[in-house]
C-alpha atoms as a PDB file:
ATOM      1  CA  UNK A   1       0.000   0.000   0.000  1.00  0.00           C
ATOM      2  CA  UNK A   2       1.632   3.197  -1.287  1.00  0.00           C
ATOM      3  CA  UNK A   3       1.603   6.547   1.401  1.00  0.00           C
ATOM      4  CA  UNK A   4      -0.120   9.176  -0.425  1.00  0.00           C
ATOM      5  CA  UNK A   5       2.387  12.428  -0.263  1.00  0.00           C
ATOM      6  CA  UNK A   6       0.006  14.240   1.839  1.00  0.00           C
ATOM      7  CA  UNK A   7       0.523  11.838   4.966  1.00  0.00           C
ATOM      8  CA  UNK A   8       4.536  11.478   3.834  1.00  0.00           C
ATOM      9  CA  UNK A   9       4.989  14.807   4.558  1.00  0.00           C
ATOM     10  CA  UNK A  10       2.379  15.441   7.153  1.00  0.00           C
ATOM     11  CA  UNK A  11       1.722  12.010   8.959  1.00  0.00           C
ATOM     12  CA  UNK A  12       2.550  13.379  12.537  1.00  0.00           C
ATOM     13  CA  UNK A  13      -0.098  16.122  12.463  1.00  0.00           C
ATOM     14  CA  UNK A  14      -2.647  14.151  10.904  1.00  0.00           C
ATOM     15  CA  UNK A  15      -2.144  11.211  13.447  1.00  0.00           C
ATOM     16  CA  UNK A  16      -2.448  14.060  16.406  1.00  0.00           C
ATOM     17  CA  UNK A  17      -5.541  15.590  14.933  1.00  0.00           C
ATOM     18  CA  UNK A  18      -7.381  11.947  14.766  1.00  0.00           C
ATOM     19  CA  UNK A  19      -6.254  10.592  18.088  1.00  0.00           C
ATOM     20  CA  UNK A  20      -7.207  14.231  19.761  1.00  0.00           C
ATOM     21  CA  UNK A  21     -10.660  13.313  18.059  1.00  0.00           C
ATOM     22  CA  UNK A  22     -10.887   9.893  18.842  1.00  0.00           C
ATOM     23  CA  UNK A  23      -9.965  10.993  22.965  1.00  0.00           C
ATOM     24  CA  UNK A  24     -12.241  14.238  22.686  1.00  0.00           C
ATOM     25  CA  UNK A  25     -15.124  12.111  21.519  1.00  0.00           C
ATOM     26  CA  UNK A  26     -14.283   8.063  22.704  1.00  0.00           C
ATOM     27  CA  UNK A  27     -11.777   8.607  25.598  1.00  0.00           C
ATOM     28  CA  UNK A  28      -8.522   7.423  25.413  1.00  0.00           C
ATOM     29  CA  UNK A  29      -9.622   3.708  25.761  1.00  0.00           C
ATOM     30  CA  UNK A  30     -10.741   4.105  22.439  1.00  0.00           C
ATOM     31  CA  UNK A  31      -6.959   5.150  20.453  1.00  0.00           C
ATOM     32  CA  UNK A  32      -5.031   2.367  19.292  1.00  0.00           C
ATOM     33  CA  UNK A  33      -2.296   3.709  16.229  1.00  0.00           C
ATOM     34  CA  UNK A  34      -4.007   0.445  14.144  1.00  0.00           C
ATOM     35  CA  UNK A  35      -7.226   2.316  14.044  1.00  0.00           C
ATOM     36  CA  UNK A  36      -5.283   5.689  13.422  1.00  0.00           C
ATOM     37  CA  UNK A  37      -3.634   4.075  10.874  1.00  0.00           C
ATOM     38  CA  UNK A  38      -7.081   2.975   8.942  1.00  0.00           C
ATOM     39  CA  UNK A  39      -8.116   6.471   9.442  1.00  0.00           C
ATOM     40  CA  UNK A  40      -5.342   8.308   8.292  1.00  0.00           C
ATOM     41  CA  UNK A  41      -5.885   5.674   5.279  1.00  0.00           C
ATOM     42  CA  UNK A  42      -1.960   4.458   5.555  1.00  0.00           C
ATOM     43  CA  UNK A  43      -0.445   1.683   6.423  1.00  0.00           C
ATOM     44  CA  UNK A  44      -0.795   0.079  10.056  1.00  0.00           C
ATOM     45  CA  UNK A  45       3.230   0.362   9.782  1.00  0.00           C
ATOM     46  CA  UNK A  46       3.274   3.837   9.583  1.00  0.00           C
ATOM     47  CA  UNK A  47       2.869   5.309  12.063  1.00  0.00           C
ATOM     48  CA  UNK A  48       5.923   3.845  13.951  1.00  0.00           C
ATOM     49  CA  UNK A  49       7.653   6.225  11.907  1.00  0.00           C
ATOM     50  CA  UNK A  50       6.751   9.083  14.612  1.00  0.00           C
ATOM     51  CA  UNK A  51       5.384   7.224  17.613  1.00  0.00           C
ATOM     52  CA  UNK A  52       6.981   4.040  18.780  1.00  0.00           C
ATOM     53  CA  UNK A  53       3.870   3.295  20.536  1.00  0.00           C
ATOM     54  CA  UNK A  54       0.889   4.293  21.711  1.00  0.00           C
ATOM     55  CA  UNK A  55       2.302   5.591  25.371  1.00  0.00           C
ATOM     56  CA  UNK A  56       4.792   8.346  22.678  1.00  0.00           C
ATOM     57  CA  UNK A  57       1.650   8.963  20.940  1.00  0.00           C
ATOM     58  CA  UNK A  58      -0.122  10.228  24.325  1.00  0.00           C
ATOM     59  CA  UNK A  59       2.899  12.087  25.779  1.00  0.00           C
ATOM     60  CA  UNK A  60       3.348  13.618  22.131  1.00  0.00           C
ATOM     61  CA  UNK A  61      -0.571  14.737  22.534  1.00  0.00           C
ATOM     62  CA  UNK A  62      -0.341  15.936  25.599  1.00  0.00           C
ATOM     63  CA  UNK A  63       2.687  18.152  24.671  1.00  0.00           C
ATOM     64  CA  UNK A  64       1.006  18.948  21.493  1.00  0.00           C
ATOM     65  CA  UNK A  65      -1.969  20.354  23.999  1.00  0.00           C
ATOM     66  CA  UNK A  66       0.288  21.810  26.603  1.00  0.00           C
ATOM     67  CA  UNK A  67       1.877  24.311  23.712  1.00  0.00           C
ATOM     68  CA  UNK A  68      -1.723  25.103  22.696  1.00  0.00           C
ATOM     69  CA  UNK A  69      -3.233  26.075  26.066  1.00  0.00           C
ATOM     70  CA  UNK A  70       0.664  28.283  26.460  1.00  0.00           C
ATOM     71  CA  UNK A  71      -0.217  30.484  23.788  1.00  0.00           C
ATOM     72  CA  UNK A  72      -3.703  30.852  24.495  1.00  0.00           C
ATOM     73  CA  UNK A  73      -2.426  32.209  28.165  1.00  0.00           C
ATOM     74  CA  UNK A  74       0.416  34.018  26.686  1.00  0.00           C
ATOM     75  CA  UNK A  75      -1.098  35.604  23.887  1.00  0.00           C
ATOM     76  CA  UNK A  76      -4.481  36.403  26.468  1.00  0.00           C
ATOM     77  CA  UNK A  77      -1.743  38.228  29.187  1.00  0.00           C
ATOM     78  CA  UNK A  78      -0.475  40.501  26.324  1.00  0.00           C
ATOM     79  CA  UNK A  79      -3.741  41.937  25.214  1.00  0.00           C
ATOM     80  CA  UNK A  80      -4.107  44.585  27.541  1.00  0.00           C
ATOM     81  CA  UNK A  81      -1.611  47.027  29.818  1.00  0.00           C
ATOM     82  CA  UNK A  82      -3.104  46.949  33.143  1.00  0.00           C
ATOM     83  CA  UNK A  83      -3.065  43.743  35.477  1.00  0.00           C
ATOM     84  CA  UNK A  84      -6.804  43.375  35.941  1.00  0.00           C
ATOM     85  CA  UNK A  85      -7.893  43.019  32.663  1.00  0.00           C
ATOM     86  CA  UNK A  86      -4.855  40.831  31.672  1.00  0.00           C
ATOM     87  CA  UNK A  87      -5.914  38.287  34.915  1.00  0.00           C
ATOM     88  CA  UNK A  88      -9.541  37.911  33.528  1.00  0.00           C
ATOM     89  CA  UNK A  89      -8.150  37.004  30.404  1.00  0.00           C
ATOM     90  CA  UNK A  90      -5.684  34.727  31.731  1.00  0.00           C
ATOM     91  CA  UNK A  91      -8.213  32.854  33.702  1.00  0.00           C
ATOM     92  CA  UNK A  92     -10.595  33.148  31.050  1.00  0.00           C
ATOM     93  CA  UNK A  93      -8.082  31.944  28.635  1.00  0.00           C
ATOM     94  CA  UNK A  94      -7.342  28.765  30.718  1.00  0.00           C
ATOM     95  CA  UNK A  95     -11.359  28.092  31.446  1.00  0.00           C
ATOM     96  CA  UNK A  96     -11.955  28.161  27.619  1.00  0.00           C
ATOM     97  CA  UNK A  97      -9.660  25.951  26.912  1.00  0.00           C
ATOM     98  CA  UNK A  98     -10.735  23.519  29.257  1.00  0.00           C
ATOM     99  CA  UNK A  99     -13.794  23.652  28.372  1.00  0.00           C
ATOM    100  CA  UNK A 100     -13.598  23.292  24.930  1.00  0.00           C
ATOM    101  CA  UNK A 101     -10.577  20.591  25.117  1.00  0.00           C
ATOM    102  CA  UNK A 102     -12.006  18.607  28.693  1.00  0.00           C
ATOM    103  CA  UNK A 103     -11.506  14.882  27.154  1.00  0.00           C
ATOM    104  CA  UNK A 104      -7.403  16.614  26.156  1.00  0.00           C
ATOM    105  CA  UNK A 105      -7.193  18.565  29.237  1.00  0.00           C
ATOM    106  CA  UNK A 106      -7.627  15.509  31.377  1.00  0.00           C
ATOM    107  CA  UNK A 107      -5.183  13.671  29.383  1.00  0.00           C
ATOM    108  CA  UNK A 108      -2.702  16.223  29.529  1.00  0.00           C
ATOM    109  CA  UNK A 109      -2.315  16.054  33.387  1.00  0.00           C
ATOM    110  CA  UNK A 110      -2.837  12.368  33.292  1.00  0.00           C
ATOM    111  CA  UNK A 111       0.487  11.911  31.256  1.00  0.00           C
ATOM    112  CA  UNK A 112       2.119  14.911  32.673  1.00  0.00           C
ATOM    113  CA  UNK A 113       2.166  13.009  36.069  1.00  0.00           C
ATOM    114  CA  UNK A 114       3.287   9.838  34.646  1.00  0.00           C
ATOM    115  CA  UNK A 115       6.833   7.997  35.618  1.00  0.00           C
ATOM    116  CA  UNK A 116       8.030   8.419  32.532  1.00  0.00           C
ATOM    117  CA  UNK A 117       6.607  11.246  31.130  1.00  0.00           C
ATOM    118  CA  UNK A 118       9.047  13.055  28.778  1.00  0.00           C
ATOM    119  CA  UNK A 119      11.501  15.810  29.787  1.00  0.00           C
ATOM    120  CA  UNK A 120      10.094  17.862  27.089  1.00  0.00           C
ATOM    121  CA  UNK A 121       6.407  17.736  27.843  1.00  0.00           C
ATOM    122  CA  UNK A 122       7.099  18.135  31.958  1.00  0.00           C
ATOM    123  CA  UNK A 123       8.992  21.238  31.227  1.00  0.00           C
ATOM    124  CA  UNK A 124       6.185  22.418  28.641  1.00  0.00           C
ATOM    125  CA  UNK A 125       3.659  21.703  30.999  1.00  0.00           C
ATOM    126  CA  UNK A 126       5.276  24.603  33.616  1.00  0.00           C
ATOM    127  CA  UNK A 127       4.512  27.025  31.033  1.00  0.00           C
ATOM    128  CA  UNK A 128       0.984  27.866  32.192  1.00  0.00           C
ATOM    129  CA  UNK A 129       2.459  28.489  35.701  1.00  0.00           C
ATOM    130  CA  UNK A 130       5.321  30.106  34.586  1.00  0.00           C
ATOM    131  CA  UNK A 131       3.467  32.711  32.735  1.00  0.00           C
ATOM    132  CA  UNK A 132       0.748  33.301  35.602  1.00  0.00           C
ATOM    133  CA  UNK A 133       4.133  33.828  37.795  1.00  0.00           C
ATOM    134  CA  UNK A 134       5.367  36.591  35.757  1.00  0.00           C
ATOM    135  CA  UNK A 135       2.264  38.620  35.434  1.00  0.00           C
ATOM    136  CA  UNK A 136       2.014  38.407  39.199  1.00  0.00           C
ATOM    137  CA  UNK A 137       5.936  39.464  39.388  1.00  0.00           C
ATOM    138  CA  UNK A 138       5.617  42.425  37.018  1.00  0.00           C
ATOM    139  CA  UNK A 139       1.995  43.597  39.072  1.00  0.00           C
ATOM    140  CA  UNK A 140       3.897  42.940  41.871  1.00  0.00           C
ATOM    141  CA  UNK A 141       7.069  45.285  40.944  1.00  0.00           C
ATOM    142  CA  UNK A 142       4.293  48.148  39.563  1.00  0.00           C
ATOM    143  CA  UNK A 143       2.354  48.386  42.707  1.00  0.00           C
ATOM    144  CA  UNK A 144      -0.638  46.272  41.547  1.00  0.00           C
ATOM    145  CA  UNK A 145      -0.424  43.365  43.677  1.00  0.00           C
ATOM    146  CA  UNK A 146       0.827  43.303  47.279  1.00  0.00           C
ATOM    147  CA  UNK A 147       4.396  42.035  48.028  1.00  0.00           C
ATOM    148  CA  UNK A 148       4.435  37.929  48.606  1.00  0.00           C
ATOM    149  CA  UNK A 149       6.307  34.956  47.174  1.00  0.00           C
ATOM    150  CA  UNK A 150       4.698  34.886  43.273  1.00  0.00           C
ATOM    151  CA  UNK A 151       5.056  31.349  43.206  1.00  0.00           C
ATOM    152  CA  UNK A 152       2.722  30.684  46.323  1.00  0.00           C
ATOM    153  CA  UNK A 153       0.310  33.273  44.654  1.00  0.00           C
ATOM    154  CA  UNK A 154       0.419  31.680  41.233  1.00  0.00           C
ATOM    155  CA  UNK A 155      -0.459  28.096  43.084  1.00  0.00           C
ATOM    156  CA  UNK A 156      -3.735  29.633  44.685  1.00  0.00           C
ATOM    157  CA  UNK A 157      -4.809  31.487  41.684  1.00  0.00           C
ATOM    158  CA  UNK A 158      -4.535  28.143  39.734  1.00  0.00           C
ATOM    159  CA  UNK A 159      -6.049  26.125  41.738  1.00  0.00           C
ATOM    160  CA  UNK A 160      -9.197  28.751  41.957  1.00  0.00           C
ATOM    161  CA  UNK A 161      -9.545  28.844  38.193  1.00  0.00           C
ATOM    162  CA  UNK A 162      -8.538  25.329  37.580  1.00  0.00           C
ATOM    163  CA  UNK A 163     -11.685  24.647  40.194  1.00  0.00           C
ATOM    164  CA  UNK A 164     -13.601  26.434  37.900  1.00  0.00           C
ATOM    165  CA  UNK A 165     -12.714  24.808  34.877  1.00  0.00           C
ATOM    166  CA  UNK A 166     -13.566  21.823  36.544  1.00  0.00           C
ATOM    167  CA  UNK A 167     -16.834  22.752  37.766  1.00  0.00           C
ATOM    168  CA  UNK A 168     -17.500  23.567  34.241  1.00  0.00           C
ATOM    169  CA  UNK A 169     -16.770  20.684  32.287  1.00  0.00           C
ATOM    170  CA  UNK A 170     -18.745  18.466  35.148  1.00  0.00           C
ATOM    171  CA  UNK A 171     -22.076  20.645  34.412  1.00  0.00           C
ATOM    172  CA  UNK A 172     -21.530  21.600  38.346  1.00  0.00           C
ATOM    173  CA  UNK A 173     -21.866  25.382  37.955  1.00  0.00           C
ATOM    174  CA  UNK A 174     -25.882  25.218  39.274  1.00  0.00           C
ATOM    175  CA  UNK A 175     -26.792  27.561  36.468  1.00  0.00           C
ATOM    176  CA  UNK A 176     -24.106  29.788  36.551  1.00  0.00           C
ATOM    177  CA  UNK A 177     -22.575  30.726  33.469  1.00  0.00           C
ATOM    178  CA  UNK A 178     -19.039  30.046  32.830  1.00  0.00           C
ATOM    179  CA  UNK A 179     -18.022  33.787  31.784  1.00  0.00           C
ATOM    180  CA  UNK A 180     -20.000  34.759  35.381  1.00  0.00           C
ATOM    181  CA  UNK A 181     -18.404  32.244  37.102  1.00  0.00           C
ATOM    182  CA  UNK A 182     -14.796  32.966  35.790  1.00  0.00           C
ATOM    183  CA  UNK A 183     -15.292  36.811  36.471  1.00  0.00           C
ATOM    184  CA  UNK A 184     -16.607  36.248  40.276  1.00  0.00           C
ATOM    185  CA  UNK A 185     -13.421  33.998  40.618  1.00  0.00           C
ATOM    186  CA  UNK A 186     -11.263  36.170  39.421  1.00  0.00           C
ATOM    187  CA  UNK A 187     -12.731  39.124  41.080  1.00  0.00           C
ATOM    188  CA  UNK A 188     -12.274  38.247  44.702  1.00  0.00           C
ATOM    189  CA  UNK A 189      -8.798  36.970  43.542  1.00  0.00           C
ATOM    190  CA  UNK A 190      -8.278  40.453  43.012  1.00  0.00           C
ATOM    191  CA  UNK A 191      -9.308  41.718  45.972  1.00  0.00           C
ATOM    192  CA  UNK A 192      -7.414  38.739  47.972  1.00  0.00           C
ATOM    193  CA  UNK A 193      -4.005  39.682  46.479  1.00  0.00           C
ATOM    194  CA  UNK A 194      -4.153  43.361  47.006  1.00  0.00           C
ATOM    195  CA  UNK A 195      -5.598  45.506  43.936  1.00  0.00           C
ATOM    196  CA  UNK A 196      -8.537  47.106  46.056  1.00  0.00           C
ATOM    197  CA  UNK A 197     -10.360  46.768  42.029  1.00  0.00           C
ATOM    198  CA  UNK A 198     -12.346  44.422  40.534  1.00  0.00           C
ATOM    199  CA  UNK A 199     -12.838  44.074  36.539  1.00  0.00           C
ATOM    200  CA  UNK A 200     -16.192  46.372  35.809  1.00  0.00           C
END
C-alpha cells in the first residue's frame, strides 16, 4: 500500500488531529495507532515512523496540547496594559480551553504526572504556571499586587480557576454561566491579592 504524499509529509499532524478526536469524543480507551492508521488511510506500519507506541503517541498529545493552552495564556496576558484586565483574560483563557478541550485537558495532566513522562512535555507543561508567575511578578514590581512569594500566589490562583474549569466541564456550575463564574473567581482573587479593584 503506497503513502499518499500528503501523509509522507504530514503524517505526525494528521495522526495528532485523529487521536485528539478519537480521545475528545471516545476517551482514550478508544486510540489504538491500528485504528489511526485505517483512518489516516496508511499503512498500520506507519505510524511507527513518529510514535513508537501508543504511550509516545499520548505524551506527544499531551505536549502537542500543553503548547496550545501556552499560547492561548500568553497571547491572552499581552492583550491589555493593566493587570486586571490581563488576569480575567488569563483565567478566562485557561477556562476556555478547558472547556472546549475537557476529554485533552484531562489527558494532559494524566500523562504529565506519569513515571516516565518526557523531559520535554514536563517542562512544557510549567509554562501555564510560569506565565501566571510573571504577570504576578511584574503587578507585583508596579504596585498592583501586594508584596508575597509569586510562586505561592500563582499556586492559589490556579487552583481557583482550575476549580472552575472543573466545575465547568462536570455541568456543576448550578446555572451559573461560565463567563459569570470565571469573572466572580477572578474578582475576589483580586481583591485577595491586594488591587482594592475588581474588573467592571
Amino acid at each position: 500500500m503506497s503513502t499518499p504524499a500528503y501523509h509522507r509529509e504530514h503524517l505526525r499532524e494528521t495522526l495528532l488531529e485523529l487521536a485528539e478526536r478519537t480521545v475528545q469524543r471516545s476517551g482514550v480507551e478508544a486510540l489504538s495507532l491500528r485504528q489511526l492508521a485505517r483512518d489516516a488511510g496508511v499503512s498500520h506500519a506507519a505510524p511507527a515512523r513518529h510514535f513508537r507506541d501508543k504511550r509516545a503517541l499520548l505524551d506527544a498529545l499531551a505536549l502537542d496540547g500543553f503548547e496550545r493552552l501556552n499560547r492561548a495564556m500568553t497571547d491572552a496576558a499581552a492583550t491589555s496594559g493593566s493587570f486586571d484586565v490581563g488576569f480575567l483574560a488569563v483565567a478566562s483563557a485557561y477556562v476556555s480551553f478547558a472547556v472546549d478541550n475537557a476529554a485533552l485537558l484531562g489527558l494532559m495532566y494524566a500523562v504529565k504526572h506519569e513515571a516516565d513522562a518526557s523531559e520535554a512535555l514536563v517542562e512544557t507543561a510549567r509554562g501555564s504556571m510560569r506565565a501566571t508567575i510573571a504577570l504576578i511578578t511584574e503587578a507585583q514590581a508596579a504596585g498592583e499586587v501586594l508584596p508575597g512569594d509569586p510562586e505561592r500566589l500563582a499556586f492559589v490562583i490556579f487552583a481557583s480557576v482550575h476549580g472552575i474549569a472543573a466545575l465547568a466541564t462536570g455541568d456543576l456550575l448550578d446555572g451559573m454561566s461560565v463567563e459569570d463564574a470565571t469573572r466572580a473567581t477572578v474578582d475576589v482573587l483580586l481583591r485577595a491579592i491586594g488591587t482594592g479593584s475588581t474588573h467592571p
